[in-house]
PDB file of N, CA and C in Angstrom:
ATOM      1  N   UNK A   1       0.842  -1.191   0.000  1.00  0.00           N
ATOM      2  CA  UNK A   1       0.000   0.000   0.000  1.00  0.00           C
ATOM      3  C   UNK A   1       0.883   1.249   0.000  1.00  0.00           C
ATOM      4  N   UNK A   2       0.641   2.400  -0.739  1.00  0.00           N
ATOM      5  CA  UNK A   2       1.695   3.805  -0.962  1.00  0.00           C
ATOM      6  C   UNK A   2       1.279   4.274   0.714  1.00  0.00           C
ATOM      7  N   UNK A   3       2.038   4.959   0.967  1.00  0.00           N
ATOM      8  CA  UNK A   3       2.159   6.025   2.270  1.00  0.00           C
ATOM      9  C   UNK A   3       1.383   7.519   1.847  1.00  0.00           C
ATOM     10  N   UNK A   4       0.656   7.644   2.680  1.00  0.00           N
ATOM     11  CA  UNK A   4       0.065   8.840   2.699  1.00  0.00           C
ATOM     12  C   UNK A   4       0.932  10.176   2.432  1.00  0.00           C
ATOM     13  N   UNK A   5       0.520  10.914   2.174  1.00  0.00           N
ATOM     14  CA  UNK A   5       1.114  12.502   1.567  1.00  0.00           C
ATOM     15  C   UNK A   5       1.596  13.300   3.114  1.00  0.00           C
ATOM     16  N   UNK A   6       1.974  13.330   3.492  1.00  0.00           N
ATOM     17  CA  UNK A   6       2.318  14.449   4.700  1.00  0.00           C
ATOM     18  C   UNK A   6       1.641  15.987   4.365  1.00  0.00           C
ATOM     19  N   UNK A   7       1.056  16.249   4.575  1.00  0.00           N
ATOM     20  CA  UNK A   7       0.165  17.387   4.524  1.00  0.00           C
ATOM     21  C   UNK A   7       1.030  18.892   5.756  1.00  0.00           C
ATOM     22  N   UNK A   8       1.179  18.319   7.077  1.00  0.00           N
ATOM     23  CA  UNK A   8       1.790  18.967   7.298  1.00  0.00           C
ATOM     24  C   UNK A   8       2.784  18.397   9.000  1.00  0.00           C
ATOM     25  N   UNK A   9       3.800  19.350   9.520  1.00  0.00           N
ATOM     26  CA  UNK A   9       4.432  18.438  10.229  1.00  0.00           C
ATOM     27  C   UNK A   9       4.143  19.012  11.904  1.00  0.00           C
ATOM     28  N   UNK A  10       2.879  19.389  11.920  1.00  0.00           N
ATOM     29  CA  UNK A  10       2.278  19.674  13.031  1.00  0.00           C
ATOM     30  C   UNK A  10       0.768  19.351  13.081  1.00  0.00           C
ATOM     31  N   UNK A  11       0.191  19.465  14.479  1.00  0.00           N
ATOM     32  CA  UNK A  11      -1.193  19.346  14.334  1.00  0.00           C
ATOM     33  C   UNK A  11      -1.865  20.085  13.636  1.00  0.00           C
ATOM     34  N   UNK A  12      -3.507  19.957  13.621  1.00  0.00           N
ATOM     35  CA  UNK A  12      -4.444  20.901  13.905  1.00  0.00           C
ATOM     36  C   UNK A  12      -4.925  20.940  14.693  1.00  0.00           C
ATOM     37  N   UNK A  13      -4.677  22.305  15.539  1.00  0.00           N
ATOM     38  CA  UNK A  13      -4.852  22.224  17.203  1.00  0.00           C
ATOM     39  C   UNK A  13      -6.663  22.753  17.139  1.00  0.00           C
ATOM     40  N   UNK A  14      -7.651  22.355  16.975  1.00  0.00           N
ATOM     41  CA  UNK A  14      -8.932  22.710  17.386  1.00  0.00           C
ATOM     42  C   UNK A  14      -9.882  22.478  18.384  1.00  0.00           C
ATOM     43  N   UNK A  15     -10.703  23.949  18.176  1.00  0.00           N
ATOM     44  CA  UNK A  15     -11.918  23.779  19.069  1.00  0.00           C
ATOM     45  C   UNK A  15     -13.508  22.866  18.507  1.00  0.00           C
ATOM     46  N   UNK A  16     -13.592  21.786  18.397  1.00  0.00           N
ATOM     47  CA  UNK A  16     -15.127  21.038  17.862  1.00  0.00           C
ATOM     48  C   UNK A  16     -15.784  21.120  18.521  1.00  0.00           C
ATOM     49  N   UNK A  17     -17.407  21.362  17.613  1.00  0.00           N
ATOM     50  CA  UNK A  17     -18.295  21.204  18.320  1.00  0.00           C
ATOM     51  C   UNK A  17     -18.866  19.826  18.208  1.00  0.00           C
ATOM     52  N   UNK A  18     -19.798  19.055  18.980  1.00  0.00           N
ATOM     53  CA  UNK A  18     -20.112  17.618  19.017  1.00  0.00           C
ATOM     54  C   UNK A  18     -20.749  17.293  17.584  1.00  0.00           C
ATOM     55  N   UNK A  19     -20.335  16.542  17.026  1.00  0.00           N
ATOM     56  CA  UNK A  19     -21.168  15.917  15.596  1.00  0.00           C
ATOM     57  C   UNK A  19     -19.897  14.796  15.195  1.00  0.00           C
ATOM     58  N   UNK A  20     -20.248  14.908  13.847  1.00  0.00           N
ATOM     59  CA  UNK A  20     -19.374  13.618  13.463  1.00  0.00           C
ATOM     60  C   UNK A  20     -18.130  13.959  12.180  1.00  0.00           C
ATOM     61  N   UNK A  21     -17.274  13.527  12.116  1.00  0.00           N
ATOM     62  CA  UNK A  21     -16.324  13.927  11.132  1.00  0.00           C
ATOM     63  C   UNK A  21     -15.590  12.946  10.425  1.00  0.00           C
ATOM     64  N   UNK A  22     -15.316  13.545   9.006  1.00  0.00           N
ATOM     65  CA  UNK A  22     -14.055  12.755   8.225  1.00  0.00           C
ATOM     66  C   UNK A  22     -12.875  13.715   8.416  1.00  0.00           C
ATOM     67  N   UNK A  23     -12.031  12.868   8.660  1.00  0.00           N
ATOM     68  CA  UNK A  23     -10.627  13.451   8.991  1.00  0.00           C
ATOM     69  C   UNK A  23     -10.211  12.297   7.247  1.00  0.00           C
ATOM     70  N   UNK A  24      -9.162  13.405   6.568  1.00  0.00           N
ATOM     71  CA  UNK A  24      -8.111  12.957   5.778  1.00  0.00           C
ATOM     72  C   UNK A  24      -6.857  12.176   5.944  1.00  0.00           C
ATOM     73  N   UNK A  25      -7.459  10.639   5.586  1.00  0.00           N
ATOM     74  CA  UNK A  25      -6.206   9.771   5.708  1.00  0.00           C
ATOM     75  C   UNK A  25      -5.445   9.440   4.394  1.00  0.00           C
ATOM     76  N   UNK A  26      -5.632  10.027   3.347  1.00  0.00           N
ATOM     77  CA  UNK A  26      -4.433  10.315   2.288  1.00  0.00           C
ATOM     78  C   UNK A  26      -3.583  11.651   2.458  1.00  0.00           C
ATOM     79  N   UNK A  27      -3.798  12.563   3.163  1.00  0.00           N
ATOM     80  CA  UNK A  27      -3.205  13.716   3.110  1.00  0.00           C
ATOM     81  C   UNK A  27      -3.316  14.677   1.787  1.00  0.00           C
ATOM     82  N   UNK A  28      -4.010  14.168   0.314  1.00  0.00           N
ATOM     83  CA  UNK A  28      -4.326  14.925  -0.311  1.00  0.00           C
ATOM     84  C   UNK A  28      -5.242  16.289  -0.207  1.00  0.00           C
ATOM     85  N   UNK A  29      -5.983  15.957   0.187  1.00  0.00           N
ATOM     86  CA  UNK A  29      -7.049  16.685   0.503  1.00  0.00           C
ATOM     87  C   UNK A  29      -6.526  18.231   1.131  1.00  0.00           C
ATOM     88  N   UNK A  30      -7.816  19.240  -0.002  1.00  0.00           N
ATOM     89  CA  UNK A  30      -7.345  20.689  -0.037  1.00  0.00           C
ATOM     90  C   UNK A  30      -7.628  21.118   1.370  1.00  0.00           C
ATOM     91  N   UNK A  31      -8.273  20.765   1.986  1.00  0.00           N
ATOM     92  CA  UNK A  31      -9.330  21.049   2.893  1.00  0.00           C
ATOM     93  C   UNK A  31      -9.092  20.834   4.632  1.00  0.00           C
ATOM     94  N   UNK A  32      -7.559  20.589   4.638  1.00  0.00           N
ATOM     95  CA  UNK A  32      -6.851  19.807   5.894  1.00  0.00           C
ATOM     96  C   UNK A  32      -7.762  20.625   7.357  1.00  0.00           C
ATOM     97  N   UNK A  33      -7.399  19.164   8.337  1.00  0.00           N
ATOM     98  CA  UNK A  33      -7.328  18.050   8.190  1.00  0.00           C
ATOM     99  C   UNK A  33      -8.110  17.153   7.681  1.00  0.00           C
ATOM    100  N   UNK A  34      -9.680  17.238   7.227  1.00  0.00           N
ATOM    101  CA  UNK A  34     -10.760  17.035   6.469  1.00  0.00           C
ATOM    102  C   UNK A  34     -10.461  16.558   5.358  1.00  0.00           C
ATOM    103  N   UNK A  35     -11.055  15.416   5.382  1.00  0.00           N
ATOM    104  CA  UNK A  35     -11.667  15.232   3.921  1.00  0.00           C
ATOM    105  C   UNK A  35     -12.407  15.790   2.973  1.00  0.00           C
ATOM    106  N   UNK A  36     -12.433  15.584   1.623  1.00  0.00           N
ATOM    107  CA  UNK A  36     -12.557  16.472   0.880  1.00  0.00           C
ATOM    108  C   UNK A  36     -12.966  15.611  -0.512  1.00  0.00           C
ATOM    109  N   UNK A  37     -12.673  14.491  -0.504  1.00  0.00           N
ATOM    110  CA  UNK A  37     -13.003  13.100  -1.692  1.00  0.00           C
ATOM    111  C   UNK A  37     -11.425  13.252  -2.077  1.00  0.00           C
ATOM    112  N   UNK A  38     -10.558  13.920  -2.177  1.00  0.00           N
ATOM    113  CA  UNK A  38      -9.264  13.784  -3.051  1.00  0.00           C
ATOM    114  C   UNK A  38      -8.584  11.901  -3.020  1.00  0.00           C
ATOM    115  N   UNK A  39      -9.137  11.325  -1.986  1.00  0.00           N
ATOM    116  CA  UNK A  39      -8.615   9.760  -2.282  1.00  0.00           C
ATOM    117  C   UNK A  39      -9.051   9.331  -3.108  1.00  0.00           C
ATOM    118  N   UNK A  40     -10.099   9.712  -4.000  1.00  0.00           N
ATOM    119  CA  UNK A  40     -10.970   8.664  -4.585  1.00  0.00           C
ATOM    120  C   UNK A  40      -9.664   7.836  -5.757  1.00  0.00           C
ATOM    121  N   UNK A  41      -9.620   6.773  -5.961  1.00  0.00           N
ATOM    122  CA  UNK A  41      -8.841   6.297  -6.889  1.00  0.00           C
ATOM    123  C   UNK A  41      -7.671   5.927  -5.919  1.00  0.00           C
ATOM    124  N   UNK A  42      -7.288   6.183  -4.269  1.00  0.00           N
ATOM    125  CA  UNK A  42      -6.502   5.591  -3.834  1.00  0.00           C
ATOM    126  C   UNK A  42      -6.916   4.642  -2.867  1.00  0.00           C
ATOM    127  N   UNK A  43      -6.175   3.877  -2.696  1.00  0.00           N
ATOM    128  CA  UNK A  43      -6.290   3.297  -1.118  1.00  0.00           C
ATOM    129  C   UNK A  43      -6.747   3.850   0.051  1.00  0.00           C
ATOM    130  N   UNK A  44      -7.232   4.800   0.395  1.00  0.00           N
ATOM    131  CA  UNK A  44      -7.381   5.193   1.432  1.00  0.00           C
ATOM    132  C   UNK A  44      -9.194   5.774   1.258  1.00  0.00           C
ATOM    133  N   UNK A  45      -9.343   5.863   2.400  1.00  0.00           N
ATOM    134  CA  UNK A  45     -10.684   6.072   2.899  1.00  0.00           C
ATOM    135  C   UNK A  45     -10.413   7.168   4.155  1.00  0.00           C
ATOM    136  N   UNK A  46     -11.352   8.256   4.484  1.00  0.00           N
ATOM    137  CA  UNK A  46     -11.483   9.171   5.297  1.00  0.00           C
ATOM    138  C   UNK A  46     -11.688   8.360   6.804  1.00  0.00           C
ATOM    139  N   UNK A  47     -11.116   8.922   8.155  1.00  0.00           N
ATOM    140  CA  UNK A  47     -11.300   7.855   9.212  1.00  0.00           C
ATOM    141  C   UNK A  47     -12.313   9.141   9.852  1.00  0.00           C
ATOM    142  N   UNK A  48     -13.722   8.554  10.085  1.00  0.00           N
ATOM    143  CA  UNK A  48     -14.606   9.297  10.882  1.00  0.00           C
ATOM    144  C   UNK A  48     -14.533   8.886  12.481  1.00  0.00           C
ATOM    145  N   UNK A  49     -15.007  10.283  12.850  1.00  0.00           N
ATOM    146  CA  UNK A  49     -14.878  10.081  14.745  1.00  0.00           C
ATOM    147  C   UNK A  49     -16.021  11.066  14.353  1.00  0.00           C
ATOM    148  N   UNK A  50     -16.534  11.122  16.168  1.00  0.00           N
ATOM    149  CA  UNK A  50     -17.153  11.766  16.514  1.00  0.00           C
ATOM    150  C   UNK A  50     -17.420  12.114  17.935  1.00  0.00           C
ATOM    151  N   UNK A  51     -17.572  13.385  18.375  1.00  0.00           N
ATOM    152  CA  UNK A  51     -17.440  14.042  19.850  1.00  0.00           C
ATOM    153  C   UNK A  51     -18.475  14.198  19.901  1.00  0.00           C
ATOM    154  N   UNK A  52     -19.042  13.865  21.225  1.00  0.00           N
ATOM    155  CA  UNK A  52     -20.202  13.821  21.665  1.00  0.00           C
ATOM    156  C   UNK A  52     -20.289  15.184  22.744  1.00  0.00           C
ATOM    157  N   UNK A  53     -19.233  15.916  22.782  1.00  0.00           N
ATOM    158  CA  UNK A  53     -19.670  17.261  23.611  1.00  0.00           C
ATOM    159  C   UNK A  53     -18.623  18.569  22.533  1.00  0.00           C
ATOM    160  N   UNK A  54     -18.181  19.759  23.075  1.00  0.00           N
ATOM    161  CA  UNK A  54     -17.303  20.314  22.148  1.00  0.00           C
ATOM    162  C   UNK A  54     -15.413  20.137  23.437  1.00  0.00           C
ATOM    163  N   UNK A  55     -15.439  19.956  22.502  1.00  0.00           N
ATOM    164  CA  UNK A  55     -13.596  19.454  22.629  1.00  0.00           C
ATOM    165  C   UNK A  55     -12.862  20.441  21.944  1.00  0.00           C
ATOM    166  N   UNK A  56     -11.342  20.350  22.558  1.00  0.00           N
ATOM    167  CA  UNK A  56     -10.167  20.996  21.788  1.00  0.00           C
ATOM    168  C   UNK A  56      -9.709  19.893  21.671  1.00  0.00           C
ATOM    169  N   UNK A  57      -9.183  19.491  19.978  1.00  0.00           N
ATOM    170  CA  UNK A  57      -8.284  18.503  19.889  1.00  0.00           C
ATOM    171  C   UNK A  57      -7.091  18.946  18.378  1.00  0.00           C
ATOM    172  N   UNK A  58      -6.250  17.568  19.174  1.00  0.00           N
ATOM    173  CA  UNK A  58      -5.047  17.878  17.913  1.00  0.00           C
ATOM    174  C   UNK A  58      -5.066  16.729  17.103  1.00  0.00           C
ATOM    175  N   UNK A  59      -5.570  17.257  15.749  1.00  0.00           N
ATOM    176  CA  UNK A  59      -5.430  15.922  14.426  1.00  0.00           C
ATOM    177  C   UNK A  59      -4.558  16.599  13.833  1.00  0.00           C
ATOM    178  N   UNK A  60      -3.992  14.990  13.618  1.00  0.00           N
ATOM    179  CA  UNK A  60      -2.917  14.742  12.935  1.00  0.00           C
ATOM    180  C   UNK A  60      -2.681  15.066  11.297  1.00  0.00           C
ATOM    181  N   UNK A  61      -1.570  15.879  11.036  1.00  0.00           N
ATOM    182  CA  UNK A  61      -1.594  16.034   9.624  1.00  0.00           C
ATOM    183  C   UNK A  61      -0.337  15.413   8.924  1.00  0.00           C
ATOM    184  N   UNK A  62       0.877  14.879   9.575  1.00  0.00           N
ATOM    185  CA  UNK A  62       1.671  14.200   8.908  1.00  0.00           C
ATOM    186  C   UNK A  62       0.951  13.103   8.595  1.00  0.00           C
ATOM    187  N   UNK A  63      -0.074  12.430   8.779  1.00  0.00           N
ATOM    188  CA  UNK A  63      -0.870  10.873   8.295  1.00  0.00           C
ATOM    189  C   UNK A  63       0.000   9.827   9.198  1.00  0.00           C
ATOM    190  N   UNK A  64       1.075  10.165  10.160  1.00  0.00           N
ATOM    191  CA  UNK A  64       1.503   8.573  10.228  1.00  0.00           C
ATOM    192  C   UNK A  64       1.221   8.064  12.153  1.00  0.00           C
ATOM    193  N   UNK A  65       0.311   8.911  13.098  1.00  0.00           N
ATOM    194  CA  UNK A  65       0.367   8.780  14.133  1.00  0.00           C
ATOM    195  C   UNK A  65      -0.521   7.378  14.057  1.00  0.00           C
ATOM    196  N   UNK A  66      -0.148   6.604  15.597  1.00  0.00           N
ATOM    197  CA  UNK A  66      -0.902   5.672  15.587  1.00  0.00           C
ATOM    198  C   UNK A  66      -2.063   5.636  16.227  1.00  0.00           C
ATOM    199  N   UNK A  67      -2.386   6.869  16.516  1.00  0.00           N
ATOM    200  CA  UNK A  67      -3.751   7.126  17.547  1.00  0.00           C
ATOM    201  C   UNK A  67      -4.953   7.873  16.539  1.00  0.00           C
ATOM    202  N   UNK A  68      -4.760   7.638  15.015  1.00  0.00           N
ATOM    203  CA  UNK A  68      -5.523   8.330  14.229  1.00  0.00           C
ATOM    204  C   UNK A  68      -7.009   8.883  14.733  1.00  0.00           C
ATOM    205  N   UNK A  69      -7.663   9.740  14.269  1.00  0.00           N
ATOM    206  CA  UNK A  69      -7.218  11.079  13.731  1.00  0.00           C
ATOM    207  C   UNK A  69      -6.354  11.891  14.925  1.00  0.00           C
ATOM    208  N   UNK A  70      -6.198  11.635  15.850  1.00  0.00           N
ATOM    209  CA  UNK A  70      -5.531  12.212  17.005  1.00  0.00           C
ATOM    210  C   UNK A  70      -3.876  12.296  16.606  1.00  0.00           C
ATOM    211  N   UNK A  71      -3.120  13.132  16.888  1.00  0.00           N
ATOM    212  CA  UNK A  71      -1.745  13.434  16.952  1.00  0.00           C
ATOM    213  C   UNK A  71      -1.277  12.980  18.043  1.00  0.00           C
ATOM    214  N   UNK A  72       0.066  11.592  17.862  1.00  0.00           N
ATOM    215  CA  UNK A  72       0.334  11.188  19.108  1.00  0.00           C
ATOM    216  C   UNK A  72       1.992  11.520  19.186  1.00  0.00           C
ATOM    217  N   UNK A  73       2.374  12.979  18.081  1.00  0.00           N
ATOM    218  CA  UNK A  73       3.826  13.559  18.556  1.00  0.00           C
ATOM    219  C   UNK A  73       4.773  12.578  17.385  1.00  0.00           C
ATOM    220  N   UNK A  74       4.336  11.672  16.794  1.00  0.00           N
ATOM    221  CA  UNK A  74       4.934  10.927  15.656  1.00  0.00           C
ATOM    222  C   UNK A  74       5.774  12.310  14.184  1.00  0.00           C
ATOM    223  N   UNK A  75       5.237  13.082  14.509  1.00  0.00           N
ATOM    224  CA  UNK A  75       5.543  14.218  13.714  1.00  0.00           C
ATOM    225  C   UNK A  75       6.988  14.823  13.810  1.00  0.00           C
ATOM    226  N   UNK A  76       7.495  14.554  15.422  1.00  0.00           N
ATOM    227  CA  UNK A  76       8.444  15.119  15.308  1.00  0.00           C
ATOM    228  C   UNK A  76       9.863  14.573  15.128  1.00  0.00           C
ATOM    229  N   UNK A  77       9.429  12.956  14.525  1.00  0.00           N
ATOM    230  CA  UNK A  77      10.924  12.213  14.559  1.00  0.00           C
ATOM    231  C   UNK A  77      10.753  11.727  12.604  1.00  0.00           C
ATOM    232  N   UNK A  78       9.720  12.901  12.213  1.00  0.00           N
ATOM    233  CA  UNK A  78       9.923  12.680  10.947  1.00  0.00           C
ATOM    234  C   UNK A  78      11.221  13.918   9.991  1.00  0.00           C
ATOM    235  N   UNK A  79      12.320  13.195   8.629  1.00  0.00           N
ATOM    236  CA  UNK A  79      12.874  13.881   8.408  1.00  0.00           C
ATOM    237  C   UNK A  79      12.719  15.182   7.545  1.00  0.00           C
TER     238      UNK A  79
END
């Protein structure tokens, strides 16, 4: 399977309100960290979550943390 696009080498540090979301797991997508359809034709599929109150959170935009869509600091031992 190809490796996702690195989009960028920090979070997106946000405030959500409760509903449901696609977060971008190709990193194409114009629309970061969001999906946007830009996988269509790849391997990858958008990973949905959803907060059930409003949260500050950090998604991940290098694509490679293992706590997806969440940023688990994997960003910073990239070259």
């Amino acid at each position: 399977m190809e490796l996702p696009k690195i989009a960028d080498k920090k979070p997106a540090v946000l405030e959500l309100e409760p509903g449901t979301y696609a977060w971008c797991a190709c990193g194409q997508s114009k629309n970061q960290p969001y999906c946007d359809g830009s996988h269509r034709g790849t391997g990858f599929s958008p990973k949905m979550f959803t907060l059930t109150e409003k949260k500050r959170v950090a998604l991940c935009q290098c694509k490679q943390s293992a706590q997806t869509p969440y940023c688990d600091g994997t960003h910073r031992t990239l070259a």
